[in-house]
N, C-alpha and C. Protein backbone atom coordinates (compact mmCIF):
# COMPACT_ATOMS: atom_id res chain seq x y z
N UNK A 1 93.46 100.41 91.37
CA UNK A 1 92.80 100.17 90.11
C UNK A 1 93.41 98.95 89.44
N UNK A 2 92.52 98.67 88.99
CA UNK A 2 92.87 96.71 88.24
C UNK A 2 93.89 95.90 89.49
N UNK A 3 93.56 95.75 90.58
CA UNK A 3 94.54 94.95 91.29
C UNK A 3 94.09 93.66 91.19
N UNK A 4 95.07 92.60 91.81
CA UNK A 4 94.77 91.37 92.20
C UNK A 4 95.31 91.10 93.13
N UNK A 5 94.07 91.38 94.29
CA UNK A 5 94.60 91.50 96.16
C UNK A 5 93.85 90.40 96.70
N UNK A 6 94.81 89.56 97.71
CA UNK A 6 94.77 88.37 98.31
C UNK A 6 95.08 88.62 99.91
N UNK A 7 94.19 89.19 100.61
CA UNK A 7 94.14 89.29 102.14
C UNK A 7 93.76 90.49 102.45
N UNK A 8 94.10 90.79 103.45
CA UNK A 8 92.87 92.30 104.06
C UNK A 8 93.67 93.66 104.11
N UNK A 9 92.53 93.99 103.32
CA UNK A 9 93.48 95.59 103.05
C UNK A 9 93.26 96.06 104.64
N UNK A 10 93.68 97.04 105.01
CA UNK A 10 93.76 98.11 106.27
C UNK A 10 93.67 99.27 106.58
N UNK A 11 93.43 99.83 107.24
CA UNK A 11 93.38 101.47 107.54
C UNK A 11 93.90 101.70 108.72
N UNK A 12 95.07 102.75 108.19
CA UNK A 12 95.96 102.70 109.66
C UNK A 12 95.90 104.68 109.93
N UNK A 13 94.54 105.26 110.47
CA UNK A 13 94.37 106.41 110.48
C UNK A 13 95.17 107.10 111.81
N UNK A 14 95.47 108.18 111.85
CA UNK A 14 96.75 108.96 112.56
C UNK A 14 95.77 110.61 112.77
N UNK A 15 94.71 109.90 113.68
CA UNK A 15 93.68 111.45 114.28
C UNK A 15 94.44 112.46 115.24
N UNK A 16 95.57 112.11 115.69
CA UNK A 16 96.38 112.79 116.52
C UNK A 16 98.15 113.51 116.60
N UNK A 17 98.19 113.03 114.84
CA UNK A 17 99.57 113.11 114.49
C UNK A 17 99.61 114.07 113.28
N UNK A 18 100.17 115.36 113.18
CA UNK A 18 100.00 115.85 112.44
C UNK A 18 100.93 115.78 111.09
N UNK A 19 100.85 115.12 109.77
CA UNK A 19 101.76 115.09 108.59
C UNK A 19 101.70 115.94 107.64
N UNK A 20 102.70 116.30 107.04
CA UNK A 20 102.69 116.94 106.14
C UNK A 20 102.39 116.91 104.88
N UNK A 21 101.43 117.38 103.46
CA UNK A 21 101.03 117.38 102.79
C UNK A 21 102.25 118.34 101.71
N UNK A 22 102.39 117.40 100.35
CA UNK A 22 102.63 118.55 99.96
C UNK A 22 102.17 118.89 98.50
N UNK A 23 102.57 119.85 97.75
CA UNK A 23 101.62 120.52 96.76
C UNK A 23 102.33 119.81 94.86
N UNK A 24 101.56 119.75 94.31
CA UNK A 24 101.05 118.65 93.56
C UNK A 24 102.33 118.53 92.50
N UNK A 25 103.33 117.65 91.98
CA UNK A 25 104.17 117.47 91.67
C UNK A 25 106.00 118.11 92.42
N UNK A 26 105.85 118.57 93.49
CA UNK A 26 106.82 118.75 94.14
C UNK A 26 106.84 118.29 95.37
N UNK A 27 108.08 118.99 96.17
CA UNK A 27 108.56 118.15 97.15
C UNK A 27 108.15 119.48 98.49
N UNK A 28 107.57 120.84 97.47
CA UNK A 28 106.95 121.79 98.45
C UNK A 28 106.00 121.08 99.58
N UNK A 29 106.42 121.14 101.41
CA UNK A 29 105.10 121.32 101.37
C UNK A 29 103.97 122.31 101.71
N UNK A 30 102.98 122.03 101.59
CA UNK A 30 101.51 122.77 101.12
C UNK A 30 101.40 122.84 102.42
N UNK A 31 100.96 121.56 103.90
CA UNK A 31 100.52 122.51 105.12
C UNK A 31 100.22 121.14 105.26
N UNK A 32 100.43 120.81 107.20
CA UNK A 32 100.22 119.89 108.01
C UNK A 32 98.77 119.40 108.37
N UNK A 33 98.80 117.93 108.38
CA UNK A 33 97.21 117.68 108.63
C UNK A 33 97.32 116.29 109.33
N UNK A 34 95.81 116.37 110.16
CA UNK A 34 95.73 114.67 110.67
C UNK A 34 95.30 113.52 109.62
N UNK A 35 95.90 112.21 109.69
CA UNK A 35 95.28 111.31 108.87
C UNK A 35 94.50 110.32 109.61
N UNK A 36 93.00 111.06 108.58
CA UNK A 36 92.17 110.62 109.13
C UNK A 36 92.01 109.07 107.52
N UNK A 37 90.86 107.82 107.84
CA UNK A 37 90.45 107.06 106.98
C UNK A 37 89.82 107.61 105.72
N UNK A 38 89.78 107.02 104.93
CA UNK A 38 89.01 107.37 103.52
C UNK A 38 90.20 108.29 102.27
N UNK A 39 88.96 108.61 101.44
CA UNK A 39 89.56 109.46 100.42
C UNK A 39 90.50 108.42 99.53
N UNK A 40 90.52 107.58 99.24
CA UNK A 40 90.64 106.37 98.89
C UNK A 40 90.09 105.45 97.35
N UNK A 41 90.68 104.99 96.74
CA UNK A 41 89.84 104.81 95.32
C UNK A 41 90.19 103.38 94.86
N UNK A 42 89.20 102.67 94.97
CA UNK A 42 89.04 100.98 94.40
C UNK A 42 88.17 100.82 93.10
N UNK A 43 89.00 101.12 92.21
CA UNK A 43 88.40 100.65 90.93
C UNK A 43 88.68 99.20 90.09
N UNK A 44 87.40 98.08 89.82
CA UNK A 44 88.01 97.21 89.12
C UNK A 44 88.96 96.58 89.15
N UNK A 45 88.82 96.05 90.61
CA UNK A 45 89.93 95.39 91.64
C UNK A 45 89.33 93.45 91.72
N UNK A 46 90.15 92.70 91.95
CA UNK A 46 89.84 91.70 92.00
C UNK A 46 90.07 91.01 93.41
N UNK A 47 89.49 90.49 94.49
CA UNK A 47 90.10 90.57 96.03
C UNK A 47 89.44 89.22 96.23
N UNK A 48 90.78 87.65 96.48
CA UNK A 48 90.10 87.36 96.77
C UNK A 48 90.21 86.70 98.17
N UNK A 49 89.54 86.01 98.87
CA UNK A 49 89.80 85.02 100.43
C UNK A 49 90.10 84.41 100.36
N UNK A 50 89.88 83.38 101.61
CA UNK A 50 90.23 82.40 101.98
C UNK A 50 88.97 80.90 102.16
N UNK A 51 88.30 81.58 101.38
CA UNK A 51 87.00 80.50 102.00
C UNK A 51 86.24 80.94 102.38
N UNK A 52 84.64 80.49 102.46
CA UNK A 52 83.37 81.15 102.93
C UNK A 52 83.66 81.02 104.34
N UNK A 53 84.50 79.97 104.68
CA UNK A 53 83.98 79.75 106.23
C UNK A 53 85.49 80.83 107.17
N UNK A 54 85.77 81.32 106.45
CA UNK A 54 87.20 82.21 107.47
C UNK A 54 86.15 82.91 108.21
N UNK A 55 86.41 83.03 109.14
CA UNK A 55 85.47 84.02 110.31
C UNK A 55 86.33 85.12 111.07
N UNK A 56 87.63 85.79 110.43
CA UNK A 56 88.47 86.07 111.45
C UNK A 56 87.56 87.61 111.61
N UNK A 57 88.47 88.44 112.45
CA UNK A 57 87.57 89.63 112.50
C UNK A 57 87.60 90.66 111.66
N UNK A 58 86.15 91.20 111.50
CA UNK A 58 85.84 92.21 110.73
C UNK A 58 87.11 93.07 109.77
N UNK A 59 88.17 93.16 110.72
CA UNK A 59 89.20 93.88 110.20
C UNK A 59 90.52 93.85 109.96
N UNK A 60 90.34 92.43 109.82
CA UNK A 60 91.25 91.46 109.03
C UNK A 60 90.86 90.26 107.88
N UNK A 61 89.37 91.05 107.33
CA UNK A 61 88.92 90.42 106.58
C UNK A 61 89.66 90.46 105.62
N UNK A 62 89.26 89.75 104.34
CA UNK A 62 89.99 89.65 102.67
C UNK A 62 89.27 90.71 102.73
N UNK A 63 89.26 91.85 101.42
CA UNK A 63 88.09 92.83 101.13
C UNK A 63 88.10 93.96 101.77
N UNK A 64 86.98 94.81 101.16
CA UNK A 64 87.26 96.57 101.40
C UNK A 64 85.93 96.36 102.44
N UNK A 65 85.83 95.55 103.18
CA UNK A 65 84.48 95.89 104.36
C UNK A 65 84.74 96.81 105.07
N UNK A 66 86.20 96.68 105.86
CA UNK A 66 86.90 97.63 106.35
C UNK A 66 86.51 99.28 105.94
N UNK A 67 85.96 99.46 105.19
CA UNK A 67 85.77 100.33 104.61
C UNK A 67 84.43 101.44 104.99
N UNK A 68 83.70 100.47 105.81
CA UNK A 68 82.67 100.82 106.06
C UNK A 68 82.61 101.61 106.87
N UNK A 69 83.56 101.90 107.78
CA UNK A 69 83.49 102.96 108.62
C UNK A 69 84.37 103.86 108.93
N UNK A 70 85.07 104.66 106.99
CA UNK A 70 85.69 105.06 106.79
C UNK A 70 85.46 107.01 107.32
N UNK A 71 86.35 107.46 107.42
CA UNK A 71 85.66 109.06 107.94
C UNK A 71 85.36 110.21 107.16
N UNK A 72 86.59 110.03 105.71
CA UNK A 72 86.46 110.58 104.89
C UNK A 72 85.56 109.98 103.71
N UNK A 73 84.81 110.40 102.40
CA UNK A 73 84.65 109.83 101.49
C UNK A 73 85.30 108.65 100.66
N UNK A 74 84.93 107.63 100.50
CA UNK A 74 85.51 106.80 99.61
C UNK A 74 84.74 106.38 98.06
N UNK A 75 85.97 105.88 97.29
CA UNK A 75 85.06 105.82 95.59
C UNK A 75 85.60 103.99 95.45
N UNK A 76 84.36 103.78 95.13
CA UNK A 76 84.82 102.16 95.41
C UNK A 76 83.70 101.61 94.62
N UNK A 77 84.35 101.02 93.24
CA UNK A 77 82.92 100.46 92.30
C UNK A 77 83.32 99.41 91.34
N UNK A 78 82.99 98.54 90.67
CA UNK A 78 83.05 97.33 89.87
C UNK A 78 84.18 96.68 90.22
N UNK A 79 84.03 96.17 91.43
CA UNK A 79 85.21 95.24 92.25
C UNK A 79 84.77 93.84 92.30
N UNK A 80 85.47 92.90 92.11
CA UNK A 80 85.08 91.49 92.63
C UNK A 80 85.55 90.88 93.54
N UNK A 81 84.47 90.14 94.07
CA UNK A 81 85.08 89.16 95.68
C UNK A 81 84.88 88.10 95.40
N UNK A 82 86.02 87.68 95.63
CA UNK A 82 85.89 85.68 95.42
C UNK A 82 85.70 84.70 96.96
N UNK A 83 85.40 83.99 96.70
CA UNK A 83 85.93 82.90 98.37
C UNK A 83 85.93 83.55 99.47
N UNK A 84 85.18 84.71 100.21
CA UNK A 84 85.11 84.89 101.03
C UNK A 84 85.64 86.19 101.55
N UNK A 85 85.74 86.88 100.12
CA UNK A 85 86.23 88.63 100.38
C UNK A 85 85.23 89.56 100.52
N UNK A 86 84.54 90.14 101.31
CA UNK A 86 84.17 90.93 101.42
C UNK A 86 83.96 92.30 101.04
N UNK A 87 82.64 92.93 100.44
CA UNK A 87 82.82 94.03 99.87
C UNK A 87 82.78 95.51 100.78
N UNK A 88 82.62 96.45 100.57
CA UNK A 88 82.64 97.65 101.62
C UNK A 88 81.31 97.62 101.09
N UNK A 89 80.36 98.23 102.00
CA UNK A 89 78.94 98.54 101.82
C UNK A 89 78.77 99.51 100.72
N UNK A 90 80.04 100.69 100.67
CA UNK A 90 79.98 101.83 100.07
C UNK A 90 80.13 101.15 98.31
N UNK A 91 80.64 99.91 98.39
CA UNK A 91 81.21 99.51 96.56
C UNK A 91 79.91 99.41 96.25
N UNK A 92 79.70 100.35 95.19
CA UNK A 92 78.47 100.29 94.24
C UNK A 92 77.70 99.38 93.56
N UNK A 93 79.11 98.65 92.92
CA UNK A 93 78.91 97.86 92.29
C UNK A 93 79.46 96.49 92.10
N UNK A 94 79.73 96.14 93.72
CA UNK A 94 79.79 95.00 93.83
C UNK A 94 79.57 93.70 93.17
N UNK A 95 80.93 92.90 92.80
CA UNK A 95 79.99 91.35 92.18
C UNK A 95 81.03 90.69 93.50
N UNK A 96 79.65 89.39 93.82
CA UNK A 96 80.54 88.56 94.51
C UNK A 96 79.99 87.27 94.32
N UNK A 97 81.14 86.50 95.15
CA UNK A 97 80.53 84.90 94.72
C UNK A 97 81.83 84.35 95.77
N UNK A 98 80.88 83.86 96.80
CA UNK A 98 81.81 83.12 97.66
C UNK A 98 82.23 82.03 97.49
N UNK A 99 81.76 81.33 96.48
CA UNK A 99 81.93 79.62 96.14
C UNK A 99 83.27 79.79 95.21
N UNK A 100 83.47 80.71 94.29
CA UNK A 100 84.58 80.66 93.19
C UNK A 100 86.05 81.08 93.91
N UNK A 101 86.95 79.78 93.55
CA UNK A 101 87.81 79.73 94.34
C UNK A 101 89.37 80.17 93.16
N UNK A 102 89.85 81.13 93.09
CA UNK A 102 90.37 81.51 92.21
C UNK A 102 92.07 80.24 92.23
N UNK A 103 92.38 79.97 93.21
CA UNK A 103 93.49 79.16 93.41
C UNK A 103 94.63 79.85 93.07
N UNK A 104 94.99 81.42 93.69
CA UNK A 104 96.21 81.57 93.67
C UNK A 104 97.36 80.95 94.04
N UNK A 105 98.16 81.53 92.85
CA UNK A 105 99.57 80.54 93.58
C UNK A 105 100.91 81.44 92.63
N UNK A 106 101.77 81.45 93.67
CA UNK A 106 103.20 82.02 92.91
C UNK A 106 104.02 81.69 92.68
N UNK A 107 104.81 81.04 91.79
CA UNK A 107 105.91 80.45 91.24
C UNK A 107 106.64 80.52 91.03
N UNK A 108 108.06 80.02 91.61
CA UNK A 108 109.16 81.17 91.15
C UNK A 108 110.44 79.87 90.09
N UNK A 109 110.80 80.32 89.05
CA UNK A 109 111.52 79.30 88.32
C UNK A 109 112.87 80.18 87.82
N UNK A 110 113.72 80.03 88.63
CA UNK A 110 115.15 80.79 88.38
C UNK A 110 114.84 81.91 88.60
N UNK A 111 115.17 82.48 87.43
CA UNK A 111 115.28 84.22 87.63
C UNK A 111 113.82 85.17 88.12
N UNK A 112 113.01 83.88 86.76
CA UNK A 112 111.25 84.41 86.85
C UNK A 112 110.39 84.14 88.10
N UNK A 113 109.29 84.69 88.09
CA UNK A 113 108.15 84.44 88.83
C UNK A 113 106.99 84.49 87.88
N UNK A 114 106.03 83.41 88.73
CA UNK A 114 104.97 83.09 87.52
C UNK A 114 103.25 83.28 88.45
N UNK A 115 102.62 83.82 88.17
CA UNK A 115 100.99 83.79 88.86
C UNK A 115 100.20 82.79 88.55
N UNK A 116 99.86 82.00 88.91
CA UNK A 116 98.44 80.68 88.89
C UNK A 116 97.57 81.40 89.15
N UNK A 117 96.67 81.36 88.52
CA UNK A 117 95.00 81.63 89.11
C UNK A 117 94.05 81.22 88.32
N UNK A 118 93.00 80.96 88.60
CA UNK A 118 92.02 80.46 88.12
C UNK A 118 90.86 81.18 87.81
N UNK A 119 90.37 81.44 86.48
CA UNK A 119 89.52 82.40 85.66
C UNK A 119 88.04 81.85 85.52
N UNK A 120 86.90 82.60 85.74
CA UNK A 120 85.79 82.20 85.12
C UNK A 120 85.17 82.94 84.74
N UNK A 121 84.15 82.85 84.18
CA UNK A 121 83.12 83.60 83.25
C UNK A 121 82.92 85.26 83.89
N UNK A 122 82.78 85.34 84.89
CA UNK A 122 82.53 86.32 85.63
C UNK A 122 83.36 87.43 85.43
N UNK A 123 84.56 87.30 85.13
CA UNK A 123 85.31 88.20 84.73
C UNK A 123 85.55 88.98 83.62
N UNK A 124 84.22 88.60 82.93
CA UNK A 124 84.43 89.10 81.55
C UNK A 124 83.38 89.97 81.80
N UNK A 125 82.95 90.73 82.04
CA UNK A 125 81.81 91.67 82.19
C UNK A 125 82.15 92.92 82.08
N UNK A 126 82.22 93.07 80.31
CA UNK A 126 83.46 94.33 80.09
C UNK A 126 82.13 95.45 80.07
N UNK A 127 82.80 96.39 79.23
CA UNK A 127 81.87 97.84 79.12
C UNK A 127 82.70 98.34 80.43
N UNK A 128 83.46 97.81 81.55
CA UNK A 128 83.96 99.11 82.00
C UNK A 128 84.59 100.00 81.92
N UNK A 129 84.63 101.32 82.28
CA UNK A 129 84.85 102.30 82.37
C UNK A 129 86.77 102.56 81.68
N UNK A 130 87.19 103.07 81.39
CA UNK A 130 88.62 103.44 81.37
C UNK A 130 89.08 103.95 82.37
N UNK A 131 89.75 104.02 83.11
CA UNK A 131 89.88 104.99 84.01
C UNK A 131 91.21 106.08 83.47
N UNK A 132 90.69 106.92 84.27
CA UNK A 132 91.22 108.20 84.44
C UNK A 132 91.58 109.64 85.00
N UNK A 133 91.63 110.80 84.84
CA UNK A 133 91.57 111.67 85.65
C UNK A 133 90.50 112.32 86.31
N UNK A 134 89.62 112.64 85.12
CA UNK A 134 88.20 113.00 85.20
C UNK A 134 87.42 112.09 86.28
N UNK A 135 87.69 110.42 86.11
CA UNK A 135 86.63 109.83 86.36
C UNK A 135 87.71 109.52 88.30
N UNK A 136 88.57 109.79 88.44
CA UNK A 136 89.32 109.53 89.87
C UNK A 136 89.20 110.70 90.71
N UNK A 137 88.64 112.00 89.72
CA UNK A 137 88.75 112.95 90.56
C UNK A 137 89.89 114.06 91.35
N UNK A 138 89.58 114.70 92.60
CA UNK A 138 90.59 115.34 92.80
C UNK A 138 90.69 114.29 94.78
N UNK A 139 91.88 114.45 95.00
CA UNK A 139 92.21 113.81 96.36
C UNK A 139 91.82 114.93 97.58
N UNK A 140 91.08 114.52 98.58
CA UNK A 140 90.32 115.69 99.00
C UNK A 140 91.25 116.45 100.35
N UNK A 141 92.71 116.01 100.49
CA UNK A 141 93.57 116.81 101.80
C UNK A 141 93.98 117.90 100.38
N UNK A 142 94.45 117.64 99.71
CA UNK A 142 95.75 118.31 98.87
C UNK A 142 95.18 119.30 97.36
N UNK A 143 93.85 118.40 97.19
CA UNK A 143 92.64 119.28 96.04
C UNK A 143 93.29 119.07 94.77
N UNK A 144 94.48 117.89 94.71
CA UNK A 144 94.92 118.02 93.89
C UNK A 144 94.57 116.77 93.17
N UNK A 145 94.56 116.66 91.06
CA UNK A 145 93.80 115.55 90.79
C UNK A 145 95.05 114.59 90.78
N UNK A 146 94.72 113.34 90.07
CA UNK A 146 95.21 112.03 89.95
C UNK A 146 96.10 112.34 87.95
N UNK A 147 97.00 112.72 87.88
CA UNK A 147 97.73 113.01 86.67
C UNK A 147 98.93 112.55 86.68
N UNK A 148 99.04 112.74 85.29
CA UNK A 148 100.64 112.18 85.24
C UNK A 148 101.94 112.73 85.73
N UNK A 149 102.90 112.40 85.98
CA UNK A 149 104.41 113.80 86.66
C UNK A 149 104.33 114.75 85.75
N UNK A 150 103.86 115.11 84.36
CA UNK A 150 104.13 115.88 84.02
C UNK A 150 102.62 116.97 84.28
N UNK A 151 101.79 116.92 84.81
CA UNK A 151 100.43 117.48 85.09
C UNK A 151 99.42 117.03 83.91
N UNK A 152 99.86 116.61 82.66
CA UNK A 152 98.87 116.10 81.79
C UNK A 152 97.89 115.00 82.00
N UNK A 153 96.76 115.07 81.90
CA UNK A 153 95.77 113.81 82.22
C UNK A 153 96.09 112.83 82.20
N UNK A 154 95.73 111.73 83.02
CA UNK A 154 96.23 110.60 83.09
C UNK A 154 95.11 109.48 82.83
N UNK A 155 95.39 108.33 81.76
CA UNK A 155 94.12 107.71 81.53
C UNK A 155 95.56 105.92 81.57
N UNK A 156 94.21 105.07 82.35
CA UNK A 156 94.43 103.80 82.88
C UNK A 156 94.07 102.96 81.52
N UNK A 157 95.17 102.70 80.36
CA UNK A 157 94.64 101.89 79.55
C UNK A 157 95.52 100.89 78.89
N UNK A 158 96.73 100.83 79.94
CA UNK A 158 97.51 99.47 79.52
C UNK A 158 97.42 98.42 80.89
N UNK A 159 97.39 97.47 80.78
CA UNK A 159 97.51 96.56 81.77
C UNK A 159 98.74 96.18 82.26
N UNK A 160 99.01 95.01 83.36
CA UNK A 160 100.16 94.96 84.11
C UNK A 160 101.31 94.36 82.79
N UNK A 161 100.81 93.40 81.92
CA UNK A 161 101.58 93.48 80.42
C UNK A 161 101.91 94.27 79.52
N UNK A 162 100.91 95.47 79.57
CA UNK A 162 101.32 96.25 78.71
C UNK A 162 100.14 96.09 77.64
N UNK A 163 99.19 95.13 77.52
CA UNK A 163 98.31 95.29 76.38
C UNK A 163 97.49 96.22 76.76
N UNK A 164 96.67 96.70 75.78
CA UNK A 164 95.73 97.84 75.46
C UNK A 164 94.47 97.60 76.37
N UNK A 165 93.82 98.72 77.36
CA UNK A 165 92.47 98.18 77.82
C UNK A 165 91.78 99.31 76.85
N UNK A 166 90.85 98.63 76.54
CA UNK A 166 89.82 99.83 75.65
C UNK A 166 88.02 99.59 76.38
N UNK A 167 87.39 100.43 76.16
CA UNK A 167 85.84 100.14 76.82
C UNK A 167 84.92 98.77 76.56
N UNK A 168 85.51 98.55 74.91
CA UNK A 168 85.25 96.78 74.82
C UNK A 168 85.79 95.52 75.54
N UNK A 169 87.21 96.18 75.96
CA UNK A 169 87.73 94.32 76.42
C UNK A 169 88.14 95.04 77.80
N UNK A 170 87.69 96.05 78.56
CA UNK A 170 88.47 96.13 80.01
C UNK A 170 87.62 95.16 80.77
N UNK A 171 88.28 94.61 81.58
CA UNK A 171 87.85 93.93 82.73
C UNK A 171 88.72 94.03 83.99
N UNK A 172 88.23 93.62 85.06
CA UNK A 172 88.44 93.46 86.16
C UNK A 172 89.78 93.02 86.64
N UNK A 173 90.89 93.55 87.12
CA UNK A 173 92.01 92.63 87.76
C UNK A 173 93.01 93.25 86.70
N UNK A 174 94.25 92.98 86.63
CA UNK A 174 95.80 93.23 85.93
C UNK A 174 95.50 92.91 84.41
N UNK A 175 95.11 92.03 84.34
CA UNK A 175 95.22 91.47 82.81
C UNK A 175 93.92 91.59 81.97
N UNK A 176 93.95 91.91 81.06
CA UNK A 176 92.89 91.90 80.03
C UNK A 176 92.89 90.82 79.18
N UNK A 177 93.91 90.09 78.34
CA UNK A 177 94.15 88.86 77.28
C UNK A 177 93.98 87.75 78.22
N UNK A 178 92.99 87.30 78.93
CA UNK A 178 93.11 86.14 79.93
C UNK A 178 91.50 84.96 79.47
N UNK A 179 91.88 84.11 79.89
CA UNK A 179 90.88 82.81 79.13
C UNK A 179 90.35 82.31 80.55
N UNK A 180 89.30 81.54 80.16
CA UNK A 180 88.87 81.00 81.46
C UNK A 180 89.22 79.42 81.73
N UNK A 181 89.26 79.39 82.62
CA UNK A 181 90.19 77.93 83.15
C UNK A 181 91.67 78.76 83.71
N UNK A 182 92.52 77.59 84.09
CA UNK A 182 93.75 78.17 85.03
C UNK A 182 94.67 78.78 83.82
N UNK A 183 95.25 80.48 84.45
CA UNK A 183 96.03 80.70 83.82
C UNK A 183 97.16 81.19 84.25
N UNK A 184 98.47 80.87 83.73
CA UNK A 184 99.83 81.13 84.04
C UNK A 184 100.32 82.01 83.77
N UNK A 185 100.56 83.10 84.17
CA UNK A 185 101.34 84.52 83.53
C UNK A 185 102.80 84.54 83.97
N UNK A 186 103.74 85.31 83.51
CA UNK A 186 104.99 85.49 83.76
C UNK A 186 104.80 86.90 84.69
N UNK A 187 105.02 87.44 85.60
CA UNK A 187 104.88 88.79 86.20
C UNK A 187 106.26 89.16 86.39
N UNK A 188 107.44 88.49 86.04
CA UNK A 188 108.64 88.81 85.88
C UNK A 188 109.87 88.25 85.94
């Protein structure tokens, strides 16, 4: 939820290995299972490539395409693809635009590190959602939902800074206070 991912996510499923699960804020576990793909949640993620013209394969794409031939259910909706990221068939609500080239870049100056990237209009297409417990559901090996350590609901409404996301200004990616043209953040 709110990421800013630069190369190809993966699925590394284990149909023949049995792991252990365990039960929802402890270190109990609940009962052994295979890991299979899916069950998985991309919300309001920002992903972007390498260029329209990268051709590598299917499953080392930028992007949740990979996704497409997941085994379990997946929840995957108001994501963006830049330059050549690919969406999963299953993302609902796909925006993409292969031409917008975000120009990541990471900076490191002494102690800090700094993010380059490049913003446009597109990213402002608020009204989304808050996220939260209700809306993430329950995880379908373990039945257990998405909450805080202490079992109380859990709602997604500060960003990677710490400012406020509310249903007026959430958008897409880590940051909410962001302008269009190149912008420089401190990430630490």
């Amino acid at each position: 939820m709110h990421n800013l991912i630069a190369g190809s996510v993966r699925l590394w499923p284990e149909p023949t290995r049995f792991t252990p699960y365990f039960l929802p804020h402890s270190t109990d576990v609940a009962a052994l299972t295979t890991i299979l793909s899916g069950d998985d949640r991309y919300y309001n993620n920002i992903f972007a490539g390498n260029g329209a013209a990268d051709r590598r394969d299917e499953k080392m794409m930028p992007g949740l395409k990979i996704y497409d031939d997941a085994k379990l259910p997946v929840f995957i909706t108001d994501n963006y693809y830049f330059f050549g990221a690919k969406p999963s068939a299953k993302d609902t609500k796909a925006f993409i635009d292969e031409a917008f080239d975000p120009v990541l870049r990471i900076e490191q100056k002494e102690e800090s590190v700094f993010l380059h990237f490049n913003v446009n209009k597109s990213y402002y297409n608020h009204g989304m959602k808050v996220l939260n417990t209700a809306i993430l559901g329950k995880a379908r090996i373990p039945k257990a939902r998405f909450d805080n350590p202490d079992g109380t609901p859990l709602t997604i409404d500060r960003d990677y800074l710490g400012n406020i996301r509310t249903e007026q200004n959430n958008i897409v990616g880590p940051f909410v206070n962001i302008k269009e043209g190149m912008m420089i953040l401190k990430v630490w």
